[in-house]
N, C-alpha and C. Protein backbone atom coordinates (compact mmCIF):
# COMPACT_ATOMS: atom_id res chain seq x y z
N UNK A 1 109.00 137.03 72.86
CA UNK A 1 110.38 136.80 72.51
C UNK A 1 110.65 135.31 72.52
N UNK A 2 111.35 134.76 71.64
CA UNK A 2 111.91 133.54 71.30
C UNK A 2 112.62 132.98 72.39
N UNK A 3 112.69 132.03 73.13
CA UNK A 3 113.50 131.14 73.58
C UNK A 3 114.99 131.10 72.57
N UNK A 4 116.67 131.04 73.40
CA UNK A 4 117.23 130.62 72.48
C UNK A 4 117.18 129.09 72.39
N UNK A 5 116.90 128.50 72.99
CA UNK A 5 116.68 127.25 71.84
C UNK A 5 116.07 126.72 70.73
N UNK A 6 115.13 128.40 70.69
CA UNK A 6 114.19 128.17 69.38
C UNK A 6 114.57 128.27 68.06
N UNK A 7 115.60 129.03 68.47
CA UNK A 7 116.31 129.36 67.37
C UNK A 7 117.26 128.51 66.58
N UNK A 8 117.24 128.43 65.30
CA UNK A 8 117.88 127.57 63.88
C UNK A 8 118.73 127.80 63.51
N UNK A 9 118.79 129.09 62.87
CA UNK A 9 119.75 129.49 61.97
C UNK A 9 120.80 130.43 62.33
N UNK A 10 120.65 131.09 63.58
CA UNK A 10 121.52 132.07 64.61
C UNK A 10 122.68 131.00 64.92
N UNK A 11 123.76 131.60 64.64
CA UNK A 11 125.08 130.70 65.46
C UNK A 11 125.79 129.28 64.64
N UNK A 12 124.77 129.21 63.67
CA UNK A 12 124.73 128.56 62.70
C UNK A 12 125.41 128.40 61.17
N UNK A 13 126.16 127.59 60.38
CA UNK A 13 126.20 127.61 58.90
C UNK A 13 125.46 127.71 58.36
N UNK A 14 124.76 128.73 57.58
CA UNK A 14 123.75 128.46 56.29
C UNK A 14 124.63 127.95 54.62
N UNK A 15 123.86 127.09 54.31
CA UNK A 15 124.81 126.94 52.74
C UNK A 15 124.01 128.05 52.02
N UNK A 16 125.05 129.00 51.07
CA UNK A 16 125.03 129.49 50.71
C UNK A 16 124.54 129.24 48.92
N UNK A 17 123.45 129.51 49.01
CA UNK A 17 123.34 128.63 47.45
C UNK A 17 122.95 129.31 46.24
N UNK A 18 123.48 130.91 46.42
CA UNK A 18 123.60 131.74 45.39
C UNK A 18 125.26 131.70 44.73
N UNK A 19 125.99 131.15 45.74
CA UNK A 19 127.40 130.67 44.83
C UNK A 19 127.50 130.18 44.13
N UNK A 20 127.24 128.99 43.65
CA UNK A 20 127.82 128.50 42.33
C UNK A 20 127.32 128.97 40.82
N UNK A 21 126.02 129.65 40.95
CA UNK A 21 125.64 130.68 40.00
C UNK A 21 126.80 131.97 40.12
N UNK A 22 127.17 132.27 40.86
CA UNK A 22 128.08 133.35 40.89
C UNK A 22 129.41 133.29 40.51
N UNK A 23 129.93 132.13 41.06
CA UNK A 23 131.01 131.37 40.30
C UNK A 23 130.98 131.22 38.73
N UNK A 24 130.04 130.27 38.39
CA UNK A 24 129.64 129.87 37.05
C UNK A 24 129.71 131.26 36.04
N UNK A 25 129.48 132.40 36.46
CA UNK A 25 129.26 133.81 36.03
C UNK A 25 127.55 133.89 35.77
N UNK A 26 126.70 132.72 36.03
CA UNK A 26 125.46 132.97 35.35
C UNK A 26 124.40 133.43 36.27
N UNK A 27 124.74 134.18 37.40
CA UNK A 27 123.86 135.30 38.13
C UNK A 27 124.00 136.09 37.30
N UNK A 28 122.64 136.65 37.62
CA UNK A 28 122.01 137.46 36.92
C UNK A 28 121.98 139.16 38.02
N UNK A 29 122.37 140.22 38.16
CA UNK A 29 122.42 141.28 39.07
C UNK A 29 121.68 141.83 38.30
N UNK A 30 121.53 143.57 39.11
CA UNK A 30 120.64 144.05 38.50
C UNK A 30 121.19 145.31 37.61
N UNK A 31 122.58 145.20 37.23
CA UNK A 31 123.12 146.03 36.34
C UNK A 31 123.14 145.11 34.59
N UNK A 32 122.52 144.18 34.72
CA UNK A 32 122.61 143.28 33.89
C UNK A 32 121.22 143.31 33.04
N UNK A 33 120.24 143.99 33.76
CA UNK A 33 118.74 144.23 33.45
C UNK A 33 118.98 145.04 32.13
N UNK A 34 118.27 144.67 30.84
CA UNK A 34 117.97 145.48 29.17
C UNK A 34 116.86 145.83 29.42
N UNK A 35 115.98 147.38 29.26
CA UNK A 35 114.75 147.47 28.72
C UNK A 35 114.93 148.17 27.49
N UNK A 36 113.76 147.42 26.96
CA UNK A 36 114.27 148.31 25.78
C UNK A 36 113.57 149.60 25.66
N UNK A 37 114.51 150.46 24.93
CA UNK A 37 114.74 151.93 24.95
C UNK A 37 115.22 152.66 26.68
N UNK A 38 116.17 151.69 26.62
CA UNK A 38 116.71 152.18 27.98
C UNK A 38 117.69 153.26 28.13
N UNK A 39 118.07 154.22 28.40
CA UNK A 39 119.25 154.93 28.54
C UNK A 39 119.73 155.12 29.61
N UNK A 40 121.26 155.35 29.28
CA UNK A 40 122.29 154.97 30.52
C UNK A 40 122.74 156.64 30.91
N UNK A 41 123.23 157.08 31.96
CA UNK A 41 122.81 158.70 32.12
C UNK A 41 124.76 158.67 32.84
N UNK A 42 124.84 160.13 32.57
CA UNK A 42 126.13 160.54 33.20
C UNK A 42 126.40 161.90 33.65
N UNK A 43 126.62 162.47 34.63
CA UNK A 43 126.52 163.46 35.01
C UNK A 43 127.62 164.42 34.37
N UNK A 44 127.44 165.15 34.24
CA UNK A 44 129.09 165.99 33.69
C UNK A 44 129.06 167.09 33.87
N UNK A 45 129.94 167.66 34.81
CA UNK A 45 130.20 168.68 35.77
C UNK A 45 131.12 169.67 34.74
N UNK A 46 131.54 171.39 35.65
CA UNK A 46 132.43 171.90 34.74
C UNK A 46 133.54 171.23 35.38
N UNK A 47 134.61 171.74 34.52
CA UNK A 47 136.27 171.31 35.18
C UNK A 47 136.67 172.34 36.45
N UNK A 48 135.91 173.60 36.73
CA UNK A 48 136.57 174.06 38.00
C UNK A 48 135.17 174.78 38.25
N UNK A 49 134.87 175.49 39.47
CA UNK A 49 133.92 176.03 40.04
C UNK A 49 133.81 177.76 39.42
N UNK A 50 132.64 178.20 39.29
CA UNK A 50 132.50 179.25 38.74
C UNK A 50 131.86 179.31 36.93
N UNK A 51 132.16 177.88 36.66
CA UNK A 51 131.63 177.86 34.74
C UNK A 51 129.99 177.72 35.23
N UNK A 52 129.05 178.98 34.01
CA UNK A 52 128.29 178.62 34.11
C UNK A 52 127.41 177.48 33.58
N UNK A 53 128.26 176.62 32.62
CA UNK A 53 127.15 175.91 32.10
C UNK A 53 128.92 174.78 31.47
N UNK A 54 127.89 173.72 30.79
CA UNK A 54 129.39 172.51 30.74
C UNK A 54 128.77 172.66 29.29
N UNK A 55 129.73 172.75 28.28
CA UNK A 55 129.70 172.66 27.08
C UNK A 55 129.01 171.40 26.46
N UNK A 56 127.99 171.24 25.81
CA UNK A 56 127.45 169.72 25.43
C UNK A 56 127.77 170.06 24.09
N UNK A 57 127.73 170.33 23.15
CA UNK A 57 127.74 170.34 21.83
C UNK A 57 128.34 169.28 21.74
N UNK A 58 129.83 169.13 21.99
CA UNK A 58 130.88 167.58 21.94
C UNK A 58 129.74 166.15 22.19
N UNK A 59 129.08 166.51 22.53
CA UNK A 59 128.14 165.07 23.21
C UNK A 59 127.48 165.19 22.42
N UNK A 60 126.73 166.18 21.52
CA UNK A 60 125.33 165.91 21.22
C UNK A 60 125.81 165.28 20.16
N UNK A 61 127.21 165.99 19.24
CA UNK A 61 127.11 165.61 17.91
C UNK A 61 127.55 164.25 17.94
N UNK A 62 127.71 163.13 19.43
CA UNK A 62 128.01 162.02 18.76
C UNK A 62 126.59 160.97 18.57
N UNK A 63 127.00 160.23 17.62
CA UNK A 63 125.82 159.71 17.27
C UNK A 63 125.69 158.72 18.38
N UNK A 64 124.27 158.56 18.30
CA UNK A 64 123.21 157.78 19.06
C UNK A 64 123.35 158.85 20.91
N UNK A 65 123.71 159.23 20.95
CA UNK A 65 123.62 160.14 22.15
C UNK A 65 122.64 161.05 21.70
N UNK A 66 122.13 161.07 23.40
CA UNK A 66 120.85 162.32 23.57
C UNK A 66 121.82 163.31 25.30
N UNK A 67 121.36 164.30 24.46
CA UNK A 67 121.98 165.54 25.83
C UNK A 67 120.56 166.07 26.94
N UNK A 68 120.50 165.58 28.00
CA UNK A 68 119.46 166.25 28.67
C UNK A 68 120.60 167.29 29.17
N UNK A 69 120.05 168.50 29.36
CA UNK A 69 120.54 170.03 29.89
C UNK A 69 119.48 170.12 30.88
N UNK A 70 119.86 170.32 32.13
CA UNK A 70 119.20 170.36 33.31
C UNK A 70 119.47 171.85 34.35
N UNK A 71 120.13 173.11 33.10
CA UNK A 71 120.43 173.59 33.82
C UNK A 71 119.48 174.96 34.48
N UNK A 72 118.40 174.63 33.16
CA UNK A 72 117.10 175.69 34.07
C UNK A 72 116.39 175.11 35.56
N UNK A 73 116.92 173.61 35.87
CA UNK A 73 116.86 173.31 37.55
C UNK A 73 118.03 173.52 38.21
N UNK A 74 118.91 174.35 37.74
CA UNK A 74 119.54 174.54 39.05
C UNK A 74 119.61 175.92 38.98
N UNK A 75 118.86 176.90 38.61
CA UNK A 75 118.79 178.13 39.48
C UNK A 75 118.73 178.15 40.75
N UNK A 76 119.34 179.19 41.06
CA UNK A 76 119.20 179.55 42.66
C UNK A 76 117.87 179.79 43.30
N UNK A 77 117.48 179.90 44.33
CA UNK A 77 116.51 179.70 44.91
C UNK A 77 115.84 180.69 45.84
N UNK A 78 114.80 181.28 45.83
CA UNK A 78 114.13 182.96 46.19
C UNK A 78 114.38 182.62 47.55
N UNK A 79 114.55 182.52 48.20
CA UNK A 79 114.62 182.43 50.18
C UNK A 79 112.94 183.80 50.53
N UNK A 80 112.28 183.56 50.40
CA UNK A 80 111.00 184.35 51.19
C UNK A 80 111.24 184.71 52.73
């Protein structure tokens, strides 16, 4: 274990020197990342409990949209 006098940066100011990129707006995060052929995903639930399935047709027919249907994973589950 450290002595506290060994210690630097505990108790201390650090300059912070991801600010002025952050300020500037020119950080870069990681919602900001392009790959290409990337797709952006959204979950879409029914409007009340009991629907078996959420209508996609409205989604598929818009263009440049793709519909994943995920609903042969959520069958219920055999309990053995």
């Amino acid at each position: 274990m450290k002595a506290p006098t060994d210690y630097r940066i505990v108790g201390t100011s650090v300059p912070r020197v991801d600010i002025p990129a952050k300020l500037a707006g020119d950080a870069v995060f990681v919602h900001d990342v392009r790959v290409p052929g990337m797709l952006h995903g959204r979950v879409v639930r029914p409007p009340y409990a009991g629907v078996g399935r959420t209508v996609t047709s409205s989604a598929a027919r818009c263009i440049g949209r793709r519909v994943v249907d995920c609903a042969p994973a959520r069958r219920p589950r055999r309990w053995s």
